[in-house]
C-alpha atoms as a PDB file:
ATOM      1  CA  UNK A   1       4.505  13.407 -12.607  1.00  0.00           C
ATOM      2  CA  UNK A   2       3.442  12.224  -8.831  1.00  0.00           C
ATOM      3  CA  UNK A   3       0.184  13.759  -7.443  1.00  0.00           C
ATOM      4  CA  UNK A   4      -1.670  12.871  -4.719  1.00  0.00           C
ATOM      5  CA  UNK A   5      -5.024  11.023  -5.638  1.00  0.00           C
ATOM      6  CA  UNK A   6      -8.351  12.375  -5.891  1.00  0.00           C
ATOM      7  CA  UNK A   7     -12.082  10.799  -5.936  1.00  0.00           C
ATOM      8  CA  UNK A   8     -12.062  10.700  -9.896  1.00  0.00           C
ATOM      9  CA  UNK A   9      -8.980   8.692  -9.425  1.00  0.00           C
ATOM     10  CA  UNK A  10     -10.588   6.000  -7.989  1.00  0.00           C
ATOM     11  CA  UNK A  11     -11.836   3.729 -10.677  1.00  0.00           C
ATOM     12  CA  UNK A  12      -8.091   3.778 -12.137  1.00  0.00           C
ATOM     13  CA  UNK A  13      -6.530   3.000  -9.033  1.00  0.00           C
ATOM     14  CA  UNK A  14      -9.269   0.200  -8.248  1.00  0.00           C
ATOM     15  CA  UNK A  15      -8.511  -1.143 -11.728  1.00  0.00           C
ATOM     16  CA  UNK A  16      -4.654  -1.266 -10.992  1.00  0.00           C
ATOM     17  CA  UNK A  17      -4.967  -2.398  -7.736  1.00  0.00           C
ATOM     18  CA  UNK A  18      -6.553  -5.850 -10.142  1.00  0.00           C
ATOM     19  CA  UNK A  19      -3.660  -5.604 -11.918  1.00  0.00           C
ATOM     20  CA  UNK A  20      -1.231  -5.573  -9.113  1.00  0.00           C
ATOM     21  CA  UNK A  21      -2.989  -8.726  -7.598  1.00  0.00           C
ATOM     22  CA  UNK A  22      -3.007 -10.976 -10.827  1.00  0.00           C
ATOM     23  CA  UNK A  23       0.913  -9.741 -10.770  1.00  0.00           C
ATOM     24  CA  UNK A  24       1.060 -11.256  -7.431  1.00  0.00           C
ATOM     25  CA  UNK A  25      -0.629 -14.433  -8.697  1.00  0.00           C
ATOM     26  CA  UNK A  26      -3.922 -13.317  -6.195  1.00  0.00           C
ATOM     27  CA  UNK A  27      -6.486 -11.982  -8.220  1.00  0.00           C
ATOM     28  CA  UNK A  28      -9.650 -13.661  -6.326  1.00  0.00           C
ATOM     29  CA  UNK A  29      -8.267 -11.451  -3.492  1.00  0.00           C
ATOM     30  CA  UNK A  30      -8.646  -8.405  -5.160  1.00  0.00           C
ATOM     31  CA  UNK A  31     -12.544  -7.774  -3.756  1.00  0.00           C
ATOM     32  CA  UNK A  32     -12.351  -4.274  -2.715  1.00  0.00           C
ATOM     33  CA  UNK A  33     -15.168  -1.745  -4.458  1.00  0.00           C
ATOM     34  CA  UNK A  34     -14.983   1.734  -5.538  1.00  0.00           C
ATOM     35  CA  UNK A  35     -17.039   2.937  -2.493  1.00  0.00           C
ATOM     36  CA  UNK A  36     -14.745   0.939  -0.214  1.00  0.00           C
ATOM     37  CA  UNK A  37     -11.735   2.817  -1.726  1.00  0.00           C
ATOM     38  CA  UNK A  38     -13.052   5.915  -1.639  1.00  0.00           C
ATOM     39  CA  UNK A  39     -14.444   6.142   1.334  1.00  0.00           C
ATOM     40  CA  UNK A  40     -11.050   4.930   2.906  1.00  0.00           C
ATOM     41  CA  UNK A  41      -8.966   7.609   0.798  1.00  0.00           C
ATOM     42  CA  UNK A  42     -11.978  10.837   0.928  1.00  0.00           C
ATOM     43  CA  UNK A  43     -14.101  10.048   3.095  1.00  0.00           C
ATOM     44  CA  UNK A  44     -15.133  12.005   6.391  1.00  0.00           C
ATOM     45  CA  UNK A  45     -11.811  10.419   8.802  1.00  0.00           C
ATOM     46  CA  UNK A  46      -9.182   9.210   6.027  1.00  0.00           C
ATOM     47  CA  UNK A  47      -7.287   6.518   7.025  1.00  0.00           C
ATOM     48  CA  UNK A  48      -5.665   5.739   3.796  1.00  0.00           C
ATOM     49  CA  UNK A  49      -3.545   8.337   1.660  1.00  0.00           C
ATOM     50  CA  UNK A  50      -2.743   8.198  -1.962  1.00  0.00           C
ATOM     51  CA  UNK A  51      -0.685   8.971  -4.826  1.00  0.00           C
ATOM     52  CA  UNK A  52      -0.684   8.834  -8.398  1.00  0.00           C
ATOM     53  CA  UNK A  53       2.112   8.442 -10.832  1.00  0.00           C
ATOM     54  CA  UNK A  54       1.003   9.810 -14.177  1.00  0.00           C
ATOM     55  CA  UNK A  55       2.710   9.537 -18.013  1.00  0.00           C
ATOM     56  CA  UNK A  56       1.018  11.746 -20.306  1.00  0.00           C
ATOM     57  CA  UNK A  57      -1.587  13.293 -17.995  1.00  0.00           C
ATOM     58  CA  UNK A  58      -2.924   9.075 -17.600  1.00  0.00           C
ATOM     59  CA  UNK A  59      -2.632   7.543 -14.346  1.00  0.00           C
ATOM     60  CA  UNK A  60       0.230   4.348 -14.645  1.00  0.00           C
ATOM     61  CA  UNK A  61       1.056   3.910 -11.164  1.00  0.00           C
ATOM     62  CA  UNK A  62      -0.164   4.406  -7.238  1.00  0.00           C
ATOM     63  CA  UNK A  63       1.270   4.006  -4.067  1.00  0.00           C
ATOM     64  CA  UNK A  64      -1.538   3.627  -1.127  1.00  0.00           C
ATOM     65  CA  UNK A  65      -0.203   4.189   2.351  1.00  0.00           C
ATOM     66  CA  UNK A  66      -1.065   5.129   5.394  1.00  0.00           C
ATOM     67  CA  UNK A  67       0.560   5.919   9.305  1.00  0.00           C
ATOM     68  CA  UNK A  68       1.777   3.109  11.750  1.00  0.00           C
ATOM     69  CA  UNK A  69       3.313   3.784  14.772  1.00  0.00           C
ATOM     70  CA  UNK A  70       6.674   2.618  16.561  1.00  0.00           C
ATOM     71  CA  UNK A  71       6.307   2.380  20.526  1.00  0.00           C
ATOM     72  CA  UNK A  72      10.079   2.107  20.404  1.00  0.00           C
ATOM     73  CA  UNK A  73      10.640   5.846  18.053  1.00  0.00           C
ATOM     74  CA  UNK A  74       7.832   7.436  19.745  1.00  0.00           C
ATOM     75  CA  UNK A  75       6.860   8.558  16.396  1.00  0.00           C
ATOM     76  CA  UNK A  76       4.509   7.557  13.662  1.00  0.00           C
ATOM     77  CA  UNK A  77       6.173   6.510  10.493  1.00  0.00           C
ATOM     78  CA  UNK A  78       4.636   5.379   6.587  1.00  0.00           C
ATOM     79  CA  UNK A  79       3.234   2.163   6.109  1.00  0.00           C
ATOM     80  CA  UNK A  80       3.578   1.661   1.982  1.00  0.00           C
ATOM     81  CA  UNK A  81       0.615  -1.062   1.227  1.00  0.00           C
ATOM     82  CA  UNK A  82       0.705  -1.075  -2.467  1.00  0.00           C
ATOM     83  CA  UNK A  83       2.974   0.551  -5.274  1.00  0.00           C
ATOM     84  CA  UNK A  84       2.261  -0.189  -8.763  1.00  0.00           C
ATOM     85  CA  UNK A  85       3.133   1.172 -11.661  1.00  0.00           C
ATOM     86  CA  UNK A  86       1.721  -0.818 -14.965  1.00  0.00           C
ATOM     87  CA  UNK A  87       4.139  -2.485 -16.985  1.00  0.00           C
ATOM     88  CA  UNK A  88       4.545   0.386 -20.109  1.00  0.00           C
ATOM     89  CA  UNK A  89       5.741   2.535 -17.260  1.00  0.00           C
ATOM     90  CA  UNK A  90       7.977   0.717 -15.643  1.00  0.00           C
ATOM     91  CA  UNK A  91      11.694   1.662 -15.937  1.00  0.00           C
ATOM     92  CA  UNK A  92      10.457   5.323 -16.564  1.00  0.00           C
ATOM     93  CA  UNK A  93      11.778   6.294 -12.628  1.00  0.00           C
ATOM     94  CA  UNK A  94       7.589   6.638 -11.885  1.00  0.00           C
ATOM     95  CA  UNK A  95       8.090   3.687  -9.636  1.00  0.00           C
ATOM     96  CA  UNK A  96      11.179   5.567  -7.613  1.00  0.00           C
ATOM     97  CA  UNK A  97       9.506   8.715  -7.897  1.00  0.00           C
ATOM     98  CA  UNK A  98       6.126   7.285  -5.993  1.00  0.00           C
ATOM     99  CA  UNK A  99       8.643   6.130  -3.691  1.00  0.00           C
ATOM    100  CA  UNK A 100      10.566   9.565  -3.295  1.00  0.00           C
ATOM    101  CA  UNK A 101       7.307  11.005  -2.897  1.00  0.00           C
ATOM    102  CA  UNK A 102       6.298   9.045   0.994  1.00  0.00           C
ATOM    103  CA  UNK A 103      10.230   9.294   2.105  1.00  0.00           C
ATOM    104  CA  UNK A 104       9.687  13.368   1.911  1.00  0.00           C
ATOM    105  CA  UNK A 105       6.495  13.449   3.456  1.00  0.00           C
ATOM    106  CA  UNK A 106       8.308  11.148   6.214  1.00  0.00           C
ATOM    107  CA  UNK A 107      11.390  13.761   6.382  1.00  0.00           C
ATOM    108  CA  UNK A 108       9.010  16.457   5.972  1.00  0.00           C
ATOM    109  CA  UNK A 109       6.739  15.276   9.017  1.00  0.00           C
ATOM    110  CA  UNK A 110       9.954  13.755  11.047  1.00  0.00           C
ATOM    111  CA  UNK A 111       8.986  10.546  10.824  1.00  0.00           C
ATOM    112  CA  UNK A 112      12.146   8.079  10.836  1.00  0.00           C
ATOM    113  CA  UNK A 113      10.061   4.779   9.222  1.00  0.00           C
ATOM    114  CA  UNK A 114       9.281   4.114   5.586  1.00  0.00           C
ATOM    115  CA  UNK A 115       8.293   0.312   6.022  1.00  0.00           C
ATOM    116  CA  UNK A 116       6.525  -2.104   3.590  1.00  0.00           C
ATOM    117  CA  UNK A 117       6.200  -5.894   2.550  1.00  0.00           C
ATOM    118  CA  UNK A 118       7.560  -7.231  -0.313  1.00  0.00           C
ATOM    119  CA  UNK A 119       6.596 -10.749  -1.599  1.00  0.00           C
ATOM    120  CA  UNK A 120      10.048 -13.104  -1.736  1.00  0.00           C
ATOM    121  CA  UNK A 121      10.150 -14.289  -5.295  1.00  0.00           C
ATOM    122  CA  UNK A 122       9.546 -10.642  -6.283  1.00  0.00           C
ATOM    123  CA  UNK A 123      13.109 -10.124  -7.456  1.00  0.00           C
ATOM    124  CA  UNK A 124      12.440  -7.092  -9.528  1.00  0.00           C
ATOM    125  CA  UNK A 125      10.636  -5.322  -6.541  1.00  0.00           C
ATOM    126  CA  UNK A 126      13.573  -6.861  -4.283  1.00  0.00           C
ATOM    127  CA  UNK A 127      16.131  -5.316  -6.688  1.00  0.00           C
ATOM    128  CA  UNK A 128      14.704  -1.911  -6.741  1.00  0.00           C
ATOM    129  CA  UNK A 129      14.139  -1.639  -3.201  1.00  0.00           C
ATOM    130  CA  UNK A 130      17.838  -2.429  -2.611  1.00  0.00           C
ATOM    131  CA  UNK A 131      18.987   0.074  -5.219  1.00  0.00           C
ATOM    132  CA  UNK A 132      16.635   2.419  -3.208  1.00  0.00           C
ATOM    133  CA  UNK A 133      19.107   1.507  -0.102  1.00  0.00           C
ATOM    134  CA  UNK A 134      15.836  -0.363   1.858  1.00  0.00           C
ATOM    135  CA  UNK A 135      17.062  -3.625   3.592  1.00  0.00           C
ATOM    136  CA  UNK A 136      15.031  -6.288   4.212  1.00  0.00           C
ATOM    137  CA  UNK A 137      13.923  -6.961   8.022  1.00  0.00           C
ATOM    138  CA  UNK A 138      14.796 -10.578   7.753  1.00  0.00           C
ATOM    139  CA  UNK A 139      14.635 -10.906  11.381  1.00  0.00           C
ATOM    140  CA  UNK A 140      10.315 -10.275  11.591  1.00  0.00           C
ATOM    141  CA  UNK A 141       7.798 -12.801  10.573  1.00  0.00           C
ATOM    142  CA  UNK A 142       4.611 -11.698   9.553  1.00  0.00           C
ATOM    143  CA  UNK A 143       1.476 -13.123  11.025  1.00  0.00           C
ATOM    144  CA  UNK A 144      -1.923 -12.674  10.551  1.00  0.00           C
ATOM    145  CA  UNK A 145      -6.012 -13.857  11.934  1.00  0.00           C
ATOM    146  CA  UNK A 146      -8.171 -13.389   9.296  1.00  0.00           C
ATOM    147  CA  UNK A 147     -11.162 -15.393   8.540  1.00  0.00           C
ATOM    148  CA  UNK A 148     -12.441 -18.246  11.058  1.00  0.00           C
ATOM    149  CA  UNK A 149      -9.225 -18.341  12.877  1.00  0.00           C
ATOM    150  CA  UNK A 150     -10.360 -14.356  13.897  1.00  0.00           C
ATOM    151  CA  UNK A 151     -13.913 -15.205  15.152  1.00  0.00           C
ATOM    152  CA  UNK A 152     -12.611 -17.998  17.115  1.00  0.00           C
ATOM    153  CA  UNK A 153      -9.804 -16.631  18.589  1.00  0.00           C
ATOM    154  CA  UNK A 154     -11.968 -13.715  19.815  1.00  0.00           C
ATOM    155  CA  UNK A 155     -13.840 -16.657  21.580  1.00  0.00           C
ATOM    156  CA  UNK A 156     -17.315 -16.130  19.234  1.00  0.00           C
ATOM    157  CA  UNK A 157     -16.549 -19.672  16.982  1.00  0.00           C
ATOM    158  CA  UNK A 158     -17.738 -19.481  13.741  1.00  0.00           C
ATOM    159  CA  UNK A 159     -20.121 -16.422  14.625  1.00  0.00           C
ATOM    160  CA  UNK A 160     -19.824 -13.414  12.844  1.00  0.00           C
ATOM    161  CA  UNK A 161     -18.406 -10.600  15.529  1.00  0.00           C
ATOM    162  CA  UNK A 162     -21.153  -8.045  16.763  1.00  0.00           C
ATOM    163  CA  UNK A 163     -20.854  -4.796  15.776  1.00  0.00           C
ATOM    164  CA  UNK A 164     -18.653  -1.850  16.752  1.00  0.00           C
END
């Protein structure tokens, strides 16, 4: 069964979102709190949606996403940031259904863009996207400023950024 999340899923999906990162071989990473997650997914200006795949009425798998935009479409479209679903309950479709679940709300809404990263030795993920009929946007590179390389690109060195 897919549901979307609620606050008293939070600690679950916190705790799989660990899991998901020491899968990835990043678990340091993995810093977000509860009160960081739920305000993102509940509180007063969502920008982060959620659902829950559950097997026997306990949560086994989440998919967190939330709306980008395509200047070319004109339209918004889903951005999937993580889907999990914990290794018992894997091969159980929970994993296709989570991903069922964001292409109708894209058809539902008209928006023509499921997108998401996958990590490139993740064959299994790689292998079920395919059989999904996804292809892979070899063509993009992702980049990123995060850290010091942020502050001093913005021209502030190794300041932290003012506020707002």
């Amino acid at each position: 069964m897919i549901r979307p999340a609620t606050p008293a899923d939070v600690a679950d999906i916190l705790a799989m979102v660990v899991e998901l990162a020491t899968y990835e071989r990043a678990p340091e990473l993995a810093v977000m709190t509860g009160d960081q997650l739920h305000e993102a997914l509940f509180g007063p200006d969502p920008k982060l949606f959620g659902h829950i795949a559950l097997d026997d009425g306990k949560p086994v798998g989440f998919a967190l996403w939330f709306l980008n935009f395509s200047t070319w479409t004109g339209s918004h479209g889903i951005y999937l940031e993580d889907l999990f679903v914990r290794p018992a309950a894997r091969g159980t479709g929970l994993g296709k259904a989570l991903l069922q679940t964001l292409a109708a709300i894209c058809i539902e809404r008209g928006y023509p863009r499921l997108e998401w990263w996958v990590l490139d030795w993740n064959t299994p993920a790689i292998d079920f996207y395919h059989a999904a009929g996804a292809r892979a946007m070899d063509e993009w590179t992702v980049y990123r400023l995060t850290g010091d390389a942020l502050t001093t690109f913005n021209g502030l060195g190794t300041q932290a950024a003012p506020p707002g």
